[in-house]
PDB file of N, CA and C in Angstrom:
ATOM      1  N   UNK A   1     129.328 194.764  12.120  1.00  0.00           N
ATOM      2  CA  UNK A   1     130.018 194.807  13.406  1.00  0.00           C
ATOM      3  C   UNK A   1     131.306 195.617  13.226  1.00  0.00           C
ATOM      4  N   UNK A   2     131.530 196.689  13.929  1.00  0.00           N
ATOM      5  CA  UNK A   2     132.658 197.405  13.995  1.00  0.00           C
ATOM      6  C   UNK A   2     134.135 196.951  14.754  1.00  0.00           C
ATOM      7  N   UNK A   3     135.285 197.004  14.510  1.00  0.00           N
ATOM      8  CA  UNK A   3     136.385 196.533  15.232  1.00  0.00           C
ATOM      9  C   UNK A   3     136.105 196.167  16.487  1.00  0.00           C
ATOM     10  N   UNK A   4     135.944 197.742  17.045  1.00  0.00           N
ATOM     11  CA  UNK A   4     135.557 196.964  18.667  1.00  0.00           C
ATOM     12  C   UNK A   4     134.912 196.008  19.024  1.00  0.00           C
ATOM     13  N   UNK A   5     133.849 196.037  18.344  1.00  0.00           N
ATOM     14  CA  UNK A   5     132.681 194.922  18.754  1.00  0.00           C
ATOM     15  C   UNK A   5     133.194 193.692  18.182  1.00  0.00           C
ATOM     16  N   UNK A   6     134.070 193.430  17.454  1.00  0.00           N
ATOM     17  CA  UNK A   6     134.439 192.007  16.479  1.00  0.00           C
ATOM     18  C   UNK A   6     135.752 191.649  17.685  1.00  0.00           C
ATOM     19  N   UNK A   7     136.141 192.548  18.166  1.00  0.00           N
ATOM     20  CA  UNK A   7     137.001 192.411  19.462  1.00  0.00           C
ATOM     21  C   UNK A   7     136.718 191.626  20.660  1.00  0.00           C
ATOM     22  N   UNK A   8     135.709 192.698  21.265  1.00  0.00           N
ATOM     23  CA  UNK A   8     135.216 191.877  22.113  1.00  0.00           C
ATOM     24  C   UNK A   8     134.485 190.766  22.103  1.00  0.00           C
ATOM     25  N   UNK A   9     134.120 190.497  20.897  1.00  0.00           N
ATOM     26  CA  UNK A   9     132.927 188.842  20.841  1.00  0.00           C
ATOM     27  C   UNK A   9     134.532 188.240  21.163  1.00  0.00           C
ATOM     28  N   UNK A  10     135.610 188.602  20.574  1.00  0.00           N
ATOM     29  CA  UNK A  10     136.567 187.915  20.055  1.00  0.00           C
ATOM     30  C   UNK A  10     137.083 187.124  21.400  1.00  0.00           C
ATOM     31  N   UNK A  11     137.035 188.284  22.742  1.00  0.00           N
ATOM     32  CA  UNK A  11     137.567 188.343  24.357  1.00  0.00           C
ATOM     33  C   UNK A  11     136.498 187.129  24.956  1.00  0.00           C
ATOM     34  N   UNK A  12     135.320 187.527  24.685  1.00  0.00           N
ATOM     35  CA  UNK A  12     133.977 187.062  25.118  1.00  0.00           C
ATOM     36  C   UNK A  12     134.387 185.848  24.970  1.00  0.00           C
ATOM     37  N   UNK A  13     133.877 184.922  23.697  1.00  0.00           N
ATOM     38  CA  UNK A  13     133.965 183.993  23.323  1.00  0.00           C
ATOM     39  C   UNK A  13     134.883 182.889  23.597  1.00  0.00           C
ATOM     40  N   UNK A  14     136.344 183.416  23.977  1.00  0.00           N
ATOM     41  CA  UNK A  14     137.193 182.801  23.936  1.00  0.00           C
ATOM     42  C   UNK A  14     138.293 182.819  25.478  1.00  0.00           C
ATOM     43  N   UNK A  15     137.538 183.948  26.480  1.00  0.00           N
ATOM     44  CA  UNK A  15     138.701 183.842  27.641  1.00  0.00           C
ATOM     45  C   UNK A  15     137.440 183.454  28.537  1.00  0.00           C
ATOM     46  N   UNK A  16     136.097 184.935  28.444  1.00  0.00           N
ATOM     47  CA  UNK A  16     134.677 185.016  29.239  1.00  0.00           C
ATOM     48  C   UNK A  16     134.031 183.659  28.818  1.00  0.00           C
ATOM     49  N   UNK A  17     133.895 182.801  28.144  1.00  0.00           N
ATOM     50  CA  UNK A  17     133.265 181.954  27.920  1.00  0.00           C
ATOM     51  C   UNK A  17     131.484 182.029  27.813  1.00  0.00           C
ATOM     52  N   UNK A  18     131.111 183.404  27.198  1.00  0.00           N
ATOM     53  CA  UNK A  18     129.875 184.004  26.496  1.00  0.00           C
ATOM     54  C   UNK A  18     129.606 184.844  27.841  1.00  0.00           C
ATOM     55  N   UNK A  19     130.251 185.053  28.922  1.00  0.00           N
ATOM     56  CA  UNK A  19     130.000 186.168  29.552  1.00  0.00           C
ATOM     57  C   UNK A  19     130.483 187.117  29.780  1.00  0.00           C
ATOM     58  N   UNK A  20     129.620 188.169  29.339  1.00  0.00           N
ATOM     59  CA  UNK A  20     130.607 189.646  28.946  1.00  0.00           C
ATOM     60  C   UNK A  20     129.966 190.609  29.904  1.00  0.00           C
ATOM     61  N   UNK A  21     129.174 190.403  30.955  1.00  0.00           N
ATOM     62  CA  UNK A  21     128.607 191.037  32.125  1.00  0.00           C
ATOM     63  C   UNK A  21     130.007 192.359  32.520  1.00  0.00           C
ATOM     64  N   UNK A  22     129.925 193.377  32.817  1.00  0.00           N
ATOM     65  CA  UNK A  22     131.697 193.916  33.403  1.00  0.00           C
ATOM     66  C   UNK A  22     132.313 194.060  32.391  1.00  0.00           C
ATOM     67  N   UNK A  23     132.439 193.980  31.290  1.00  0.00           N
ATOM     68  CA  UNK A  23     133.539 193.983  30.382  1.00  0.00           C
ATOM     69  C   UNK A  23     133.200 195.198  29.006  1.00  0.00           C
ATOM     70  N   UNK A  24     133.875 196.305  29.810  1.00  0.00           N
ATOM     71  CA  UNK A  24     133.896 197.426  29.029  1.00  0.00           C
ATOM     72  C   UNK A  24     135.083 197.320  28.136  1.00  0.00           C
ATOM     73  N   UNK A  25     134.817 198.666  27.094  1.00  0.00           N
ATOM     74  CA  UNK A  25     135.846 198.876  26.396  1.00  0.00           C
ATOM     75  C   UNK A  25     136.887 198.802  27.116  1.00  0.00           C
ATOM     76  N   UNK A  26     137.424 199.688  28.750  1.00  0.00           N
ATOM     77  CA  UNK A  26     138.094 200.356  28.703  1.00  0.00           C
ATOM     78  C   UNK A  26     138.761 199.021  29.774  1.00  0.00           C
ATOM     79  N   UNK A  27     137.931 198.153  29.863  1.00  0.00           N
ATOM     80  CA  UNK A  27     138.232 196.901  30.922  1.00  0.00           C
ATOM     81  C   UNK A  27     139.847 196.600  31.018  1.00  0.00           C
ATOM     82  N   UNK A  28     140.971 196.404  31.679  1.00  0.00           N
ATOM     83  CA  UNK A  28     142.124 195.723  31.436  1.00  0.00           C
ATOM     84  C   UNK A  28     142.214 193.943  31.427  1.00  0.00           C
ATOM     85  N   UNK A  29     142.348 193.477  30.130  1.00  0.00           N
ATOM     86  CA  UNK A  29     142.177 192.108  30.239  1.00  0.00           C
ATOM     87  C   UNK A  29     143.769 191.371  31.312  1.00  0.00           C
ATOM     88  N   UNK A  30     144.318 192.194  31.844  1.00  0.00           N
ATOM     89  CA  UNK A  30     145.640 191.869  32.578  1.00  0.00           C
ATOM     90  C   UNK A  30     144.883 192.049  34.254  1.00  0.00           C
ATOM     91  N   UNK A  31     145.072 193.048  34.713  1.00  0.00           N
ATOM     92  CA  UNK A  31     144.645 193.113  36.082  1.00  0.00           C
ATOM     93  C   UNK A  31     142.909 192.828  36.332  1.00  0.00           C
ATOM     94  N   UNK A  32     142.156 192.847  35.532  1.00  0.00           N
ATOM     95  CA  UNK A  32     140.724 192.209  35.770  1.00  0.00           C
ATOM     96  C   UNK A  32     141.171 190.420  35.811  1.00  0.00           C
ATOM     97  N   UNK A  33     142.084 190.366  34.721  1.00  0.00           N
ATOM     98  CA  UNK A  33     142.154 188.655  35.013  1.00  0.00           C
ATOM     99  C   UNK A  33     141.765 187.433  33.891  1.00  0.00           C
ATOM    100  N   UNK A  34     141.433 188.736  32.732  1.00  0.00           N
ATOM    101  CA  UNK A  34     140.256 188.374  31.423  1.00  0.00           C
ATOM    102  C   UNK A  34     141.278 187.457  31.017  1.00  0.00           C
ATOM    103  N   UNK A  35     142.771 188.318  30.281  1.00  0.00           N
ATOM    104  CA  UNK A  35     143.465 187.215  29.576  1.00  0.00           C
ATOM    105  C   UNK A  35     144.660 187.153  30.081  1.00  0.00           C
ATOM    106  N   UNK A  36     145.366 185.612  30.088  1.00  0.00           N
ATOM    107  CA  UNK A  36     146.764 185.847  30.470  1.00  0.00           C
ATOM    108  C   UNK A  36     148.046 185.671  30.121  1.00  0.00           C
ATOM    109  N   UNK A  37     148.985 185.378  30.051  1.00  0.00           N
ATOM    110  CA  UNK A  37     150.014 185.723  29.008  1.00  0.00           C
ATOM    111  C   UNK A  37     150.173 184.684  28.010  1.00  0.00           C
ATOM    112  N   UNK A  38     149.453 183.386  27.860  1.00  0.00           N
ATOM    113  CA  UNK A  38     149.233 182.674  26.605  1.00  0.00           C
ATOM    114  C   UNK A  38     147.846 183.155  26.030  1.00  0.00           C
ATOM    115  N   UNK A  39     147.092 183.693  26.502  1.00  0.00           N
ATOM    116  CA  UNK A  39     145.531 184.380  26.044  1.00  0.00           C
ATOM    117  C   UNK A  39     146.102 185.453  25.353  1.00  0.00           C
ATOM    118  N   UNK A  40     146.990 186.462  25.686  1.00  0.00           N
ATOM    119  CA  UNK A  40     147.514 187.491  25.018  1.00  0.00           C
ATOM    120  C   UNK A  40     148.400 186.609  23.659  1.00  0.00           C
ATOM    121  N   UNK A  41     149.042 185.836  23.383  1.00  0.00           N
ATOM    122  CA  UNK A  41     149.577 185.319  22.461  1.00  0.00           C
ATOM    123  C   UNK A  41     148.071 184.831  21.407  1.00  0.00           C
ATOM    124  N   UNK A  42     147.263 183.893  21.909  1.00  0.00           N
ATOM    125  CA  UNK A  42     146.242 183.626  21.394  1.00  0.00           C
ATOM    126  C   UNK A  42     145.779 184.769  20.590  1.00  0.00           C
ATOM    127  N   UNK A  43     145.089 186.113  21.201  1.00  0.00           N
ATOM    128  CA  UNK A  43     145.081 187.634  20.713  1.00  0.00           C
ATOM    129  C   UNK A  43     145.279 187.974  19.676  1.00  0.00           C
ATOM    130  N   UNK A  44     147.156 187.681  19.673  1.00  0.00           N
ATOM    131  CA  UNK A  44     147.728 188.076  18.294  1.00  0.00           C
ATOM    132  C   UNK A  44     147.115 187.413  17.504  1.00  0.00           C
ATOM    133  N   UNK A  45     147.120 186.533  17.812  1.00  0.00           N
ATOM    134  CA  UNK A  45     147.568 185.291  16.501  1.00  0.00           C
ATOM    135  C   UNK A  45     146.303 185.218  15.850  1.00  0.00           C
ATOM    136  N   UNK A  46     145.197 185.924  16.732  1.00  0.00           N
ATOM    137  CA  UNK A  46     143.737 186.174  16.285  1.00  0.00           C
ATOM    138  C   UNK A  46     143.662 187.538  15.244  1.00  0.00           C
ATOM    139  N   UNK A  47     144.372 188.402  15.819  1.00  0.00           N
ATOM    140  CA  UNK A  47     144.670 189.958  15.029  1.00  0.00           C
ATOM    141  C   UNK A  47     145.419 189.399  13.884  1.00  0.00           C
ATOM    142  N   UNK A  48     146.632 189.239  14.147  1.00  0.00           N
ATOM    143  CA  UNK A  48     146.760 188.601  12.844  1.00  0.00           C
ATOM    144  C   UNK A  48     146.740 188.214  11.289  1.00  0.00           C
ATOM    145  N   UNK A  49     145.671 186.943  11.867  1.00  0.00           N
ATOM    146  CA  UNK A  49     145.183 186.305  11.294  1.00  0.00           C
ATOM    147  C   UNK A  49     143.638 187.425  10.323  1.00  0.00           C
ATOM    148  N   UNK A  50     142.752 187.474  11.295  1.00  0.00           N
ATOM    149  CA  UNK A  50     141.778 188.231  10.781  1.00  0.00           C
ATOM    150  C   UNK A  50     141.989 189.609  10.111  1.00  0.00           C
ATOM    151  N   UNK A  51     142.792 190.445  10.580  1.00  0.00           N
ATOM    152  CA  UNK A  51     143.606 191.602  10.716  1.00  0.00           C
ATOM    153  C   UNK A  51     144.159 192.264   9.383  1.00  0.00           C
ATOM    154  N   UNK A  52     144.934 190.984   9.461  1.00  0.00           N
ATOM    155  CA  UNK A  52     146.191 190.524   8.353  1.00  0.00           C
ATOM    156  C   UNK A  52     147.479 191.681   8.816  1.00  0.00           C
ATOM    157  N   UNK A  53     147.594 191.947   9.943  1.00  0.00           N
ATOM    158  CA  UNK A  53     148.564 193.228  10.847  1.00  0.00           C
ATOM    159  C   UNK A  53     149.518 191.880  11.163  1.00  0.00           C
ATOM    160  N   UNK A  54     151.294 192.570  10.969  1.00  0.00           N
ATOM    161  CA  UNK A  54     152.168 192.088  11.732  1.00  0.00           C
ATOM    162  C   UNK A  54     152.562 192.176  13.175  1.00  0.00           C
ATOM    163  N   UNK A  55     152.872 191.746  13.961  1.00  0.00           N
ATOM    164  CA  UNK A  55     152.853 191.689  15.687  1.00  0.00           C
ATOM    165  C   UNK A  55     153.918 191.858  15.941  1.00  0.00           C
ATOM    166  N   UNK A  56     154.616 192.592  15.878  1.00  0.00           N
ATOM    167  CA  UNK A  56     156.289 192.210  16.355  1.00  0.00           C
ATOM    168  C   UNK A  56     156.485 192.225  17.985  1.00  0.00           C
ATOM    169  N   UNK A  57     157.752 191.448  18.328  1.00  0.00           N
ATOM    170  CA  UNK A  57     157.771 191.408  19.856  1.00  0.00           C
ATOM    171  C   UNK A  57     157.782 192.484  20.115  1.00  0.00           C
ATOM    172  N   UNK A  58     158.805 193.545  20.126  1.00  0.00           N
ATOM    173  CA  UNK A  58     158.201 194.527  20.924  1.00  0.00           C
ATOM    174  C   UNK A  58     157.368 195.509  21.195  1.00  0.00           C
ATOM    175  N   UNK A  59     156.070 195.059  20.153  1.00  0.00           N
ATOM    176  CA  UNK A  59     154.707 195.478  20.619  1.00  0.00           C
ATOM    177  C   UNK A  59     153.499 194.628  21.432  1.00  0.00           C
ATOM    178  N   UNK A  60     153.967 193.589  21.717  1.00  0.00           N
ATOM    179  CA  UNK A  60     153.514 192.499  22.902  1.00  0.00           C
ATOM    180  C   UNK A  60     153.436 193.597  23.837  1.00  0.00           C
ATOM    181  N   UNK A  61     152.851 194.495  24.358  1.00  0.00           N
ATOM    182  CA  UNK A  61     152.851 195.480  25.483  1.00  0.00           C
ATOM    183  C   UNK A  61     151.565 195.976  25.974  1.00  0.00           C
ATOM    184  N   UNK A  62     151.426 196.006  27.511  1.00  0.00           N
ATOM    185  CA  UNK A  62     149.809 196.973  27.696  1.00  0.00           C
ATOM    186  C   UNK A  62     149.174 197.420  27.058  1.00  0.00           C
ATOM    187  N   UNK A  63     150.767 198.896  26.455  1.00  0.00           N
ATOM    188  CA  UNK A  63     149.657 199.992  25.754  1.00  0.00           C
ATOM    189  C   UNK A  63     149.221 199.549  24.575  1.00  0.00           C
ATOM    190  N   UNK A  64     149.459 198.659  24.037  1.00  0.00           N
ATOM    191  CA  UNK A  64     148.678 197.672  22.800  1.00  0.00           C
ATOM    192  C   UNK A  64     147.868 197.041  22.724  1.00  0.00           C
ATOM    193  N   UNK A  65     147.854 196.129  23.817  1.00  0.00           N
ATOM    194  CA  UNK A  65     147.161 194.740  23.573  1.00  0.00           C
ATOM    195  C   UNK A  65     146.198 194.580  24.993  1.00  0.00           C
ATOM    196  N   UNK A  66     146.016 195.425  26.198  1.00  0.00           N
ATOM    197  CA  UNK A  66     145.419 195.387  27.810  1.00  0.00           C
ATOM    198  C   UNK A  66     143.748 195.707  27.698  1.00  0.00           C
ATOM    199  N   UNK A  67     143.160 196.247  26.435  1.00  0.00           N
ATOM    200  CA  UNK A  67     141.788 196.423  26.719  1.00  0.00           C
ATOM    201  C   UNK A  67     140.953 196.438  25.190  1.00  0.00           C
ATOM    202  N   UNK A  68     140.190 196.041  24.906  1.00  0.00           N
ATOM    203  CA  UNK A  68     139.447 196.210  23.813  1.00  0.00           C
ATOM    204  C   UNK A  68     139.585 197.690  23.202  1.00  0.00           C
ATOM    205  N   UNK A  69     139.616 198.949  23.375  1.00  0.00           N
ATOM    206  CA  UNK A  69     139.871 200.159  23.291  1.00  0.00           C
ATOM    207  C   UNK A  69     141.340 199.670  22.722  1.00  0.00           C
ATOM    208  N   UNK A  70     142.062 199.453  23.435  1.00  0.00           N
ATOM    209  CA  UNK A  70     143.942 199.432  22.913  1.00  0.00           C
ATOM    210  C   UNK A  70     143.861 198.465  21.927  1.00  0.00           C
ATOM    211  N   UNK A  71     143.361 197.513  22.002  1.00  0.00           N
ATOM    212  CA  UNK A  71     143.739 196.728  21.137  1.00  0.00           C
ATOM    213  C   UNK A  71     142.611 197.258  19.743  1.00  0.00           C
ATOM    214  N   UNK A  72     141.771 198.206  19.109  1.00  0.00           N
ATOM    215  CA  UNK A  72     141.138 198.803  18.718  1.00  0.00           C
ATOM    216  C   UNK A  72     142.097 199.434  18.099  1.00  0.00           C
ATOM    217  N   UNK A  73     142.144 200.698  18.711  1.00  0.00           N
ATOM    218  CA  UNK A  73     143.224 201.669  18.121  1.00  0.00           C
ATOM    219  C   UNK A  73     144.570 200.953  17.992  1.00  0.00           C
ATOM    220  N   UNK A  74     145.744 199.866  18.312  1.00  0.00           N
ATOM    221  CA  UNK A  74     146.434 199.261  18.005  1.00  0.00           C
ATOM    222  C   UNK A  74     146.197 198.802  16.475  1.00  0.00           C
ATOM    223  N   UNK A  75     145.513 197.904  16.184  1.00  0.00           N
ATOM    224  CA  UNK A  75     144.696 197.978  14.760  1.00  0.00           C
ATOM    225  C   UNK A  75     144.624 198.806  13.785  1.00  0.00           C
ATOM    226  N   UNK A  76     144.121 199.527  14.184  1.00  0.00           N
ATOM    227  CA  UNK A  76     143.591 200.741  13.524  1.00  0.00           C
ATOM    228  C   UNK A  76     145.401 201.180  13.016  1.00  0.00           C
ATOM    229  N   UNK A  77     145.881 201.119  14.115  1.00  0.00           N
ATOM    230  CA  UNK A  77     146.907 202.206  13.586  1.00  0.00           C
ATOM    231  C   UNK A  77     147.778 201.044  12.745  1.00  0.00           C
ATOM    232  N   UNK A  78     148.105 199.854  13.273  1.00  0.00           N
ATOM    233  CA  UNK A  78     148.942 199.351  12.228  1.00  0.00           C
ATOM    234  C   UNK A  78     148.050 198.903  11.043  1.00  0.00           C
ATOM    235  N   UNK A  79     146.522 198.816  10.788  1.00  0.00           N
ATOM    236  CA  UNK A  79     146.149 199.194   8.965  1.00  0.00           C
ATOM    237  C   UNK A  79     146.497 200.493   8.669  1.00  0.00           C
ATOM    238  N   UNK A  80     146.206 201.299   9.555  1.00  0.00           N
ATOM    239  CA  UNK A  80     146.502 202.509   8.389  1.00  0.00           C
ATOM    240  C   UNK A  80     147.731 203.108   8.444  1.00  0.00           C
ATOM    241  N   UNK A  81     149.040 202.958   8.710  1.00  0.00           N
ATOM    242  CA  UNK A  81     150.161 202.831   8.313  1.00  0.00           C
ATOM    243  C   UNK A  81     150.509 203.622   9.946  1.00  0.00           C
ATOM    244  N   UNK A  82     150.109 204.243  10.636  1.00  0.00           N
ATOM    245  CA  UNK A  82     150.528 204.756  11.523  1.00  0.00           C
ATOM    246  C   UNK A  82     151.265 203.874  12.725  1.00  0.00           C
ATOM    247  N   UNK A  83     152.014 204.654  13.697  1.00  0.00           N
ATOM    248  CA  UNK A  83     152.781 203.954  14.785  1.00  0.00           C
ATOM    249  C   UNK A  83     151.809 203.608  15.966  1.00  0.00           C
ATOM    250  N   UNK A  84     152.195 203.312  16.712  1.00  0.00           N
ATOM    251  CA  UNK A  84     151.749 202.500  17.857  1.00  0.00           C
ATOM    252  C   UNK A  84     152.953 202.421  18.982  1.00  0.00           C
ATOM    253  N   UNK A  85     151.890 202.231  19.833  1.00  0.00           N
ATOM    254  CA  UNK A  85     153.322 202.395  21.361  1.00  0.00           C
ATOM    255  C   UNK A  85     153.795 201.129  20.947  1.00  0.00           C
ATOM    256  N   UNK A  86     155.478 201.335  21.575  1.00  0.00           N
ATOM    257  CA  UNK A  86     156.797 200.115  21.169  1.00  0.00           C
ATOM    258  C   UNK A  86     157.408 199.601  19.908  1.00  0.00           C
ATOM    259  N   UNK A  87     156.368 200.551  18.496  1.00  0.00           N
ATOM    260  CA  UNK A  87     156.448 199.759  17.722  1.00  0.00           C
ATOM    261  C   UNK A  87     156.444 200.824  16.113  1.00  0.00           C
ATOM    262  N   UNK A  88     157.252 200.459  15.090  1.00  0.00           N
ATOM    263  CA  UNK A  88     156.651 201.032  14.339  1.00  0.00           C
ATOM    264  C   UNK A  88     155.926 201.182  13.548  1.00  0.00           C
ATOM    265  N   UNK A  89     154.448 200.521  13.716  1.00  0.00           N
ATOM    266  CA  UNK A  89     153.034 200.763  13.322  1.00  0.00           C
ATOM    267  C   UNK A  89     152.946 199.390  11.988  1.00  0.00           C
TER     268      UNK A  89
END
């Protein structure tokens, strides 16, 4: 299973409650309604954890954490040493 996909079971499982009908990469878990601002804490603490990536507050933000895609490349960039919007990687 690739990031994305270990992502979204991750969304699925835990906001959709095994229904992932609608829920694209590019889905916004904020204005669709998927997750909400303790679901986004949950998130981290899931990245994290599995991840082993630090979260700092001021990368708590859209362009980070709003869609399976962002939160993908968010990842991505803080393993491989690179930056990320709000933050330095």
């Amino acid at each position: 299973m690739d990031l994305k996909d270990e992502i979204r079971s991750f969304v699925v499982d835990n906001f959709l409650f095994g229904d992932a009908e609608g829920l694209t990469d590019d889905s916004s878990f904020i204005r669709e309604g998927i997750v909400d601002s303790t679901g986004i804490l949950q998130l981290v603490a899931y990245l994290q954890e599995r991840y082993q990536v630090a979260v700092a507050d001021e990368e708590l933000i859209p362009e980070n954490l709003d869609s399976v895609q962002r939160v993908a490349t968010f990842v991505e960039g803080k393993r491989g040493g690179g930056s990320c919007a709000g933050g330095e990687g």
